[in-house]
N, C-alpha and C. Protein backbone atom coordinates (compact mmCIF):
# COMPACT_ATOMS: atom_id res chain seq x y z
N UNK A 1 8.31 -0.86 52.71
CA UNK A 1 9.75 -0.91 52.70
C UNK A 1 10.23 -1.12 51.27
N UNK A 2 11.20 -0.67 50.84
CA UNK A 2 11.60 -0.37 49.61
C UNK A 2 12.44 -1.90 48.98
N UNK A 3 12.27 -2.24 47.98
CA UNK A 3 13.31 -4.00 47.68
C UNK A 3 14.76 -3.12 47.97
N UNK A 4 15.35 -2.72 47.99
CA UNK A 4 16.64 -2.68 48.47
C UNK A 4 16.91 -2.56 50.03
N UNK A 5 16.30 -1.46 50.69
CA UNK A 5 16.07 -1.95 52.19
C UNK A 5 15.62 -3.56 52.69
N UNK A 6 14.74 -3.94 51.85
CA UNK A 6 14.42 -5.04 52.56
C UNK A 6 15.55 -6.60 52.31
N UNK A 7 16.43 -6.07 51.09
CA UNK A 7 17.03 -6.83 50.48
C UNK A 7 18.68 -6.54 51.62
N UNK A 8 18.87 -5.49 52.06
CA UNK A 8 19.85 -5.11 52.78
C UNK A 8 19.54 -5.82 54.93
N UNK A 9 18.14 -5.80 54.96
CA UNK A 9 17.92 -6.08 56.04
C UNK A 9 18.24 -7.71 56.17
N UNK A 10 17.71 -8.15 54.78
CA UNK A 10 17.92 -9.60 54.88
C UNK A 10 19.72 -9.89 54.95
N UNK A 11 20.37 -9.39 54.70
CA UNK A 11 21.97 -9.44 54.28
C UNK A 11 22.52 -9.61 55.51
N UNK A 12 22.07 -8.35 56.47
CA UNK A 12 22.58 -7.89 57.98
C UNK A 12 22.05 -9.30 58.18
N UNK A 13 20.81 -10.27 58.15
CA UNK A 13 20.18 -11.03 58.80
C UNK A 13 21.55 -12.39 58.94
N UNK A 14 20.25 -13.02 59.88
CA UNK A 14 20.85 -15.00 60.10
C UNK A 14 21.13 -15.65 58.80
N UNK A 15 21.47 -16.40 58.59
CA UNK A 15 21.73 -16.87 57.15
C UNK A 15 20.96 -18.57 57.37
N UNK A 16 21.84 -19.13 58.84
CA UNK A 16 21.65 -20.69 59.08
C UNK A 16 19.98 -20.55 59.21
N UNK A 17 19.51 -21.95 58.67
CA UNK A 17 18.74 -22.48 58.64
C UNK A 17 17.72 -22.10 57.23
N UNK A 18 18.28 -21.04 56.10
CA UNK A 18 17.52 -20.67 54.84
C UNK A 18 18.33 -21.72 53.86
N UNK A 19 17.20 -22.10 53.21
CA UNK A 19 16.68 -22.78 51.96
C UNK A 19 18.13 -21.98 50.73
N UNK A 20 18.76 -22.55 50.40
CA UNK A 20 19.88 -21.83 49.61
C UNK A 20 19.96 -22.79 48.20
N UNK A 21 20.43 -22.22 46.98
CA UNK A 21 20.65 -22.92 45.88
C UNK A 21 21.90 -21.90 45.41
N UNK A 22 22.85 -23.03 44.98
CA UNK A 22 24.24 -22.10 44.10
C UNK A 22 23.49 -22.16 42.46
N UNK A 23 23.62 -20.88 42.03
CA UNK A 23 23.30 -20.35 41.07
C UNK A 23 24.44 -20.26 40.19
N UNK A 24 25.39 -20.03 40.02
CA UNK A 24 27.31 -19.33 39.37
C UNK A 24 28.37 -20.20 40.47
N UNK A 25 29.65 -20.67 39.57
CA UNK A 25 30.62 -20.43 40.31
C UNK A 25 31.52 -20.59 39.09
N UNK A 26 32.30 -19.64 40.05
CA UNK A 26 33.72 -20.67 39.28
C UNK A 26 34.31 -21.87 39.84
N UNK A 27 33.64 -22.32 40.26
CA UNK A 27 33.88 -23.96 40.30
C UNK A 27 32.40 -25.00 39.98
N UNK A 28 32.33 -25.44 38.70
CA UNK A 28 31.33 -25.87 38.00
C UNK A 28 31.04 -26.88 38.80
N UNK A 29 31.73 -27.65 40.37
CA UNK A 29 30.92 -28.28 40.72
C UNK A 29 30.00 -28.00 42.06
N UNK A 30 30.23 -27.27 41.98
CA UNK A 30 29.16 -26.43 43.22
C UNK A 30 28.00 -26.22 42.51
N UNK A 31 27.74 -25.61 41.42
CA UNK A 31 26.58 -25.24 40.83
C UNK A 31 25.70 -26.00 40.60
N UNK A 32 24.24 -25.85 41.20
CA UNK A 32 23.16 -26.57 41.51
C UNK A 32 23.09 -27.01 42.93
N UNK A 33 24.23 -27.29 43.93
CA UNK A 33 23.94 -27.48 45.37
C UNK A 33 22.81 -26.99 45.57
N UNK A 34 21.43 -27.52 46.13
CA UNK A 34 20.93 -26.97 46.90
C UNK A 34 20.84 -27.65 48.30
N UNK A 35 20.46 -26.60 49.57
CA UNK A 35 20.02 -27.34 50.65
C UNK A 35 19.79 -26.66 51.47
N UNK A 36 19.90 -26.92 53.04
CA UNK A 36 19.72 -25.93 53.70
C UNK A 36 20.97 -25.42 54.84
N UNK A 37 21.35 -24.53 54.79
CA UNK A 37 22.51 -23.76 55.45
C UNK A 37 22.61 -24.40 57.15
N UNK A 38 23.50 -25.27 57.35
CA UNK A 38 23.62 -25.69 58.93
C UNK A 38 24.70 -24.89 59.46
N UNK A 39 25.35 -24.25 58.84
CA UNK A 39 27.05 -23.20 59.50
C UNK A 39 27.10 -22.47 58.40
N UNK A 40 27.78 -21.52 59.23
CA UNK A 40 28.12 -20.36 58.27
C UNK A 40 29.48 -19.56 59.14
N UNK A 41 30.48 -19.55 58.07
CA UNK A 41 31.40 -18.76 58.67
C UNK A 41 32.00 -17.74 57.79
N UNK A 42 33.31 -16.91 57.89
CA UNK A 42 33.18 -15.67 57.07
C UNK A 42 33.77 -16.55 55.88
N UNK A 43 34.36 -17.34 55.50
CA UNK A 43 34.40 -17.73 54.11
C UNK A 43 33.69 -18.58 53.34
N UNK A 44 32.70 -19.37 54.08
CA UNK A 44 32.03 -20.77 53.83
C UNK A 44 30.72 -20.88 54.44
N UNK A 45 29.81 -21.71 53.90
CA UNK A 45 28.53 -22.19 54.00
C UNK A 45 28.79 -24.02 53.85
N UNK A 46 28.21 -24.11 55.20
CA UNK A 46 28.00 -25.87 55.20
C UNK A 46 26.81 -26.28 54.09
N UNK A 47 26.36 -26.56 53.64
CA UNK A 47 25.19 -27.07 53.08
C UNK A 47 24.80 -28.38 52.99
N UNK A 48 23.55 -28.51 53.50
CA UNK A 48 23.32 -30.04 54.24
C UNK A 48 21.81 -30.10 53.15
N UNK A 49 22.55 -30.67 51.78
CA UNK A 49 21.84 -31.24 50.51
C UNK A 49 21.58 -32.53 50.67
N UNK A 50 20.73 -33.40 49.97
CA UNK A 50 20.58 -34.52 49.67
C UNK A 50 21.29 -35.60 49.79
N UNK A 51 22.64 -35.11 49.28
CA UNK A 51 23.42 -36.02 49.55
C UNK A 51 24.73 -35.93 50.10
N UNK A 52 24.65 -35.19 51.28
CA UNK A 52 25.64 -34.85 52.39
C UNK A 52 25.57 -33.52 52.40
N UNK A 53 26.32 -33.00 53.60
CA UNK A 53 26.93 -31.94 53.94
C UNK A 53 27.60 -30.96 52.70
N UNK A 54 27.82 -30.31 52.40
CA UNK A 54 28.59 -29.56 51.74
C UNK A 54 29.22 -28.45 51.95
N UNK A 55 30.51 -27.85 51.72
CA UNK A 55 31.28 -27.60 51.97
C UNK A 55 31.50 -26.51 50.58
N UNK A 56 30.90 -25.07 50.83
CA UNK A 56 30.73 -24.11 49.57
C UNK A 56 31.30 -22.89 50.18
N UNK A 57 32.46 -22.39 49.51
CA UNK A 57 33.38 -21.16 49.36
C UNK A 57 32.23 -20.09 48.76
N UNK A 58 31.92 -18.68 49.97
CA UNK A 58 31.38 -17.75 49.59
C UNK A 58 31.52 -17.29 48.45
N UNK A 59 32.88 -16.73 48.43
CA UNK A 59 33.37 -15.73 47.33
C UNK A 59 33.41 -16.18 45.78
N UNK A 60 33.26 -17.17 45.94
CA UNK A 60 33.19 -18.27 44.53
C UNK A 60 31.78 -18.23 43.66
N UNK A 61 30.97 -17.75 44.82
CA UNK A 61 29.59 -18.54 44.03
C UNK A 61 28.94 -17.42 44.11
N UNK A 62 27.70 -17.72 43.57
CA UNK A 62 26.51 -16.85 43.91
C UNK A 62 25.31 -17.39 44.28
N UNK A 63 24.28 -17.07 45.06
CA UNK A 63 23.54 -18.52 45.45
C UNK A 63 22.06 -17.57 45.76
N UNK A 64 21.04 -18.34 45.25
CA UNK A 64 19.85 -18.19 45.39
C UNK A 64 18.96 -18.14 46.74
N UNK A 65 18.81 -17.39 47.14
CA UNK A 65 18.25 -18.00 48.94
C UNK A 65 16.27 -18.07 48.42
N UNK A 66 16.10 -19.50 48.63
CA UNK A 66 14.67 -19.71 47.97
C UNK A 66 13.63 -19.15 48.67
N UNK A 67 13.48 -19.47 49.57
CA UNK A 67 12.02 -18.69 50.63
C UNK A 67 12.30 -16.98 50.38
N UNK A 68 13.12 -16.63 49.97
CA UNK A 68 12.85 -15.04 50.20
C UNK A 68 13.46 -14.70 48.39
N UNK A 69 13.83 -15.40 47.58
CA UNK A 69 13.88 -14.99 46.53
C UNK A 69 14.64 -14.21 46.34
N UNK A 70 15.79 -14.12 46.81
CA UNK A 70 16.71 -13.20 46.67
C UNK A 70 18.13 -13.65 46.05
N UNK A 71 18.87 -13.23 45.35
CA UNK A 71 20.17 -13.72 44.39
C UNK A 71 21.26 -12.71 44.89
N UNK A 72 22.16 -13.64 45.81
CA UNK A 72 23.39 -12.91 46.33
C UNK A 72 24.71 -13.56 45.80
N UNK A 73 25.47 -12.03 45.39
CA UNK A 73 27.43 -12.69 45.05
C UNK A 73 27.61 -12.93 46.80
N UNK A 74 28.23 -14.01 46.72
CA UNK A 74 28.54 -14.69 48.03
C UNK A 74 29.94 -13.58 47.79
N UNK A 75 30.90 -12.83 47.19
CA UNK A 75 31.68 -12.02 47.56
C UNK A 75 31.11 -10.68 48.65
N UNK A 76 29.88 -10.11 48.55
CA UNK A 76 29.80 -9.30 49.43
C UNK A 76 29.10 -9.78 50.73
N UNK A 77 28.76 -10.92 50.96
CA UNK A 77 29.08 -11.56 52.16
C UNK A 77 30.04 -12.42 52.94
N UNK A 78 30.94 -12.11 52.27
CA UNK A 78 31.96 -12.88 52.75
C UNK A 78 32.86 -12.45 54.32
N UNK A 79 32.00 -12.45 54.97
CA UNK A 79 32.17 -11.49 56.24
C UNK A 79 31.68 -12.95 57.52
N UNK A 80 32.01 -12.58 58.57
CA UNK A 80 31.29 -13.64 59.76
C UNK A 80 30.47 -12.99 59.63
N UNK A 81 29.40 -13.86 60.38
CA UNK A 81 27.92 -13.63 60.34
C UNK A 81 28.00 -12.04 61.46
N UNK A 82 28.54 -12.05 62.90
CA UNK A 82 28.60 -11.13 63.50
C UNK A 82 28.71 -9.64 62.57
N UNK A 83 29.94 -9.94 61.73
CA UNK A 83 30.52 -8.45 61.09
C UNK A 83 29.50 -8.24 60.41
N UNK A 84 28.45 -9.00 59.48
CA UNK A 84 27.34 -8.15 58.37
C UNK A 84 26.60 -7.65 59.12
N UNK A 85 26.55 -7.53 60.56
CA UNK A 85 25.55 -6.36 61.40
C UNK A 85 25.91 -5.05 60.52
N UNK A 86 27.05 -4.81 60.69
CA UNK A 86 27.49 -3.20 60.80
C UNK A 86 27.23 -3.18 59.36
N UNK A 87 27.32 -3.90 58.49
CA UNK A 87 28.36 -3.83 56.86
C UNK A 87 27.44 -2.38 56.14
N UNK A 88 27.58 -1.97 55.44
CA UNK A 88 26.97 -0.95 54.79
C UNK A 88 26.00 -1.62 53.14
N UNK A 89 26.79 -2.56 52.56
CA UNK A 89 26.21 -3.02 51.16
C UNK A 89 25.87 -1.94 50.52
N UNK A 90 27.07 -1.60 49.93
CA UNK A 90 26.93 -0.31 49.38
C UNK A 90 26.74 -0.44 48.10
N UNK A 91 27.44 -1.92 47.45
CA UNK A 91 27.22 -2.33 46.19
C UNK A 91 26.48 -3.31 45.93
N UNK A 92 25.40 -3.00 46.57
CA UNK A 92 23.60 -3.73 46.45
C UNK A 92 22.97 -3.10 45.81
């Protein structure tokens, strides 16, 4: 399977329960969250770090998903989890 197929399959995929780190934002205090994803909705990621819950705006950041090594703009997921079935990621 080709890294962009497999990088697109992961996108369509579950998000809750992966290993996540914010990499970018424009909000300098998000950057470095890491933890692991307990909710996910089309604008936001809970993140349940070290030291609480967190509360991280997709479109803001960009975030590392660690077990699969992959670096996503949280803008082209900014979709409910249902809608990235269909999505195309055309600008992947």
């Amino acid at each position: 399977m080709a890294e962009k197929d497999r990088v697109v399959e992961f996108l369509r995929g579950e998000f809750m329960g992966k290993m996540v780190r914010v990499v970018e934002s424009s909000n300098k205090d998000l950057i470095g969250i890491e933890g692991r994803i307990v909710n996910s909705t089309r604008d936001m990621f809970e993140i349940e770090a070290e030291n609480g819950v967190k509360m991280v705006q997709k479109k803001i950041c960009k975030f590392l998903f660690l077990t699969e090594n992959i670096q996503v703009d949280g803008a082209i997921i900014n979709y409910r989890p249902e809608d990235r079935l269909n999505c195309k990621f055309k600008d992947w």
